[in-house]
Every structure is written in structure tokens, then in C-alpha cells.
C-alpha atoms as a PDB file:
ATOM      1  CA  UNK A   1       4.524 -20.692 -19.073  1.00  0.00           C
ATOM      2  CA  UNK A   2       4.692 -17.512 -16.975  1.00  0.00           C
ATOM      3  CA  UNK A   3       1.400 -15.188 -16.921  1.00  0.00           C
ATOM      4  CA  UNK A   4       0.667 -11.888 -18.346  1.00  0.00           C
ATOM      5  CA  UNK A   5       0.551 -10.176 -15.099  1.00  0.00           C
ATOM      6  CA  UNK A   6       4.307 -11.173 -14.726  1.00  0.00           C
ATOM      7  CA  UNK A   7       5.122  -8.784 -17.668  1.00  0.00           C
ATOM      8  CA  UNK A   8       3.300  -5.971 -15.607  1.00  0.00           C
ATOM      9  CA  UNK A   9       5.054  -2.998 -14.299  1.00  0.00           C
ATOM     10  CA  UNK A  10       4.307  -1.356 -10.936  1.00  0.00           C
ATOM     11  CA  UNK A  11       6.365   1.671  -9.909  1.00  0.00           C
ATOM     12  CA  UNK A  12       7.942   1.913  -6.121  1.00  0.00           C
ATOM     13  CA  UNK A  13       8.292   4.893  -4.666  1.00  0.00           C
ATOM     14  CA  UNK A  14      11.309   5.931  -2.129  1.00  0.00           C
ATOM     15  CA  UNK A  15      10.201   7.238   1.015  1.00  0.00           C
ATOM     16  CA  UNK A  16      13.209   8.796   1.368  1.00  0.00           C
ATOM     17  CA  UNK A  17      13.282  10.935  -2.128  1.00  0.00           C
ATOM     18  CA  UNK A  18       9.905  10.048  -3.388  1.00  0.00           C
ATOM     19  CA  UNK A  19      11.598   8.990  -6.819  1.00  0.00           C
ATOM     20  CA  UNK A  20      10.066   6.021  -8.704  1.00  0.00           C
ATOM     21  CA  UNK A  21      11.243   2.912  -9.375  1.00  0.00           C
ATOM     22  CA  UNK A  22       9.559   0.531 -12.450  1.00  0.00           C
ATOM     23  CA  UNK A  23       9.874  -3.363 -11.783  1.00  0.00           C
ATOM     24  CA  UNK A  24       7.805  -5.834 -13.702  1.00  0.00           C
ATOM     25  CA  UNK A  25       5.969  -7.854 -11.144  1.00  0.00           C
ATOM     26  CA  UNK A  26       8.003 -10.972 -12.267  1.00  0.00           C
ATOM     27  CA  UNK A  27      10.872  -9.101 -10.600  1.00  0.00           C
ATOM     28  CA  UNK A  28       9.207  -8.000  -7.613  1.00  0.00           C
ATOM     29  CA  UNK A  29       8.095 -11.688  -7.104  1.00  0.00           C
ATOM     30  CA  UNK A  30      11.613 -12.920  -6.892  1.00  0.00           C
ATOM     31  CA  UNK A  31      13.126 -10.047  -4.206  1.00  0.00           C
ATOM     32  CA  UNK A  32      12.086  -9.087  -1.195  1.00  0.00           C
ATOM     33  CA  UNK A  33      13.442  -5.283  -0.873  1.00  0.00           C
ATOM     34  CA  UNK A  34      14.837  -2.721  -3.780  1.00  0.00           C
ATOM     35  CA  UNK A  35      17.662  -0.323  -3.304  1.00  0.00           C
ATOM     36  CA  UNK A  36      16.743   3.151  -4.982  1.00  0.00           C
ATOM     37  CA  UNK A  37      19.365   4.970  -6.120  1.00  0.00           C
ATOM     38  CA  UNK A  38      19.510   7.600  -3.234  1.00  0.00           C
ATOM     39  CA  UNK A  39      21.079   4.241  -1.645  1.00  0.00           C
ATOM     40  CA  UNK A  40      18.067   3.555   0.199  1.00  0.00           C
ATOM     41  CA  UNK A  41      16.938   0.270   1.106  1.00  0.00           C
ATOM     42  CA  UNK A  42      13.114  -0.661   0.752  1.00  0.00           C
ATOM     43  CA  UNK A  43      11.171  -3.595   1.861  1.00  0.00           C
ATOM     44  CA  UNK A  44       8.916  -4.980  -0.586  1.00  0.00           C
ATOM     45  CA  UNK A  45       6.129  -5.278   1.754  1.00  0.00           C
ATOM     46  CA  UNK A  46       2.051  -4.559   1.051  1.00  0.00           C
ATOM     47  CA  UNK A  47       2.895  -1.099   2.192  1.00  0.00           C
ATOM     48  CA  UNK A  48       5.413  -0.640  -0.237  1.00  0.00           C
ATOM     49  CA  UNK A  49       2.735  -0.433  -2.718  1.00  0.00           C
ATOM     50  CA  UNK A  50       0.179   2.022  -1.511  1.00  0.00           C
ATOM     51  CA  UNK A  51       1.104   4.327  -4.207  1.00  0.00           C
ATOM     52  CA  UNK A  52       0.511   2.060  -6.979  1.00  0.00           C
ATOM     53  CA  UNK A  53      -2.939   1.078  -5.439  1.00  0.00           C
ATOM     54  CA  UNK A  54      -3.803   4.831  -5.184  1.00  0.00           C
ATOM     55  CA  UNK A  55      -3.442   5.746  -8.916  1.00  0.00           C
ATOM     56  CA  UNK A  56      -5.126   2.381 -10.086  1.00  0.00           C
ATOM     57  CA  UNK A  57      -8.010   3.547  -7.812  1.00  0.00           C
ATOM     58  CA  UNK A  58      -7.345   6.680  -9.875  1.00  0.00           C
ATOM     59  CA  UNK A  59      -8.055   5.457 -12.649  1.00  0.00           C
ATOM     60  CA  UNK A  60     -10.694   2.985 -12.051  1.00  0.00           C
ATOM     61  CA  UNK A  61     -12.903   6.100 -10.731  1.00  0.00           C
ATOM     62  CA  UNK A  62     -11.798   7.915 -13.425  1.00  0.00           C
ATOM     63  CA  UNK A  63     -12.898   5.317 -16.111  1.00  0.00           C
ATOM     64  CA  UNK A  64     -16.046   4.944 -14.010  1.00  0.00           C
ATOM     65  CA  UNK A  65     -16.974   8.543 -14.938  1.00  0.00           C
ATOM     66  CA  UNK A  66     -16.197   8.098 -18.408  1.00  0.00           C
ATOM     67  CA  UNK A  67     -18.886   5.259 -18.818  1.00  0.00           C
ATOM     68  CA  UNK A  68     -21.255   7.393 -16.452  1.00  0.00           C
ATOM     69  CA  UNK A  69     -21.082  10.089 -19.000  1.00  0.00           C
ATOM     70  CA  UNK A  70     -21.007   8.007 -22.057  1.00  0.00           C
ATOM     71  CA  UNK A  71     -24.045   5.915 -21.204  1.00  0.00           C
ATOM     72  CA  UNK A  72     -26.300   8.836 -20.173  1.00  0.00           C
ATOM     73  CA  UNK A  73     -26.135  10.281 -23.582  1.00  0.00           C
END
């Protein structure tokens, strides 16, 4: 039985173009680079995935204010 997270999508984003690239993380388990289709080759490496972990921070602060504001009314 696979796990939920494996259905997950997490966008890559070309360093050469900046375009984005969605791959479920099932996907990104099983390679270890992603051609975008400015025929760059990218290494799937912690780096790679900076941006992702920048807008989840997003949104985690984000949320964060939401319940700040929520639970001081």
C-alpha cells in the first residue's frame, strides 16, 4: 500500500527558465534528475526544492496569522 504523501505534488523549478514543473512525489522518488522542457537537465537534489520549501513556509506563516487573528476575537 503506497502512502498519501506519494500522491502529493511538488513543483520544480528550472534554473535556467524559471518554469515549473508538477511531479507527484511518488515520481520524484523513483528519478534522480528531470528534464524541463527548455531541454535542461536538473538534479533532483535537496536544493532542487528550495522553492517548494519557501511557499510552504508561505503558507504556514500565513495560516499562522489567520489563527492569530481568529483567536484574539
Amino acid at each position: 500500500m503506497s502512502d498519501v504523501s506519494d500522491c502529493e505534488t511538488l513543483e520544480i523549478m528550472c534554473p535556467a527558465c524559471q518554469m515549473t514543473t508538477t511531479k507527484t512525489v511518488a515520481w520524484l522518488k523513483k528519478h534522480d534528475r528531470i528534464r524541463c522542457s527548455c531541454g535542461v537537465v536538473i538534479p533532483l537534489t535537496p536544493r532542487t526544492f528550495d522553492h517548494e520549501i519557501a511557499k510552504t513556509s508561505q503558507a504556514v506563516d500565513q495560516l499562522r496569522r489567520v489563527i492569530d487573528k481568529a483567536s484574539t476575537h
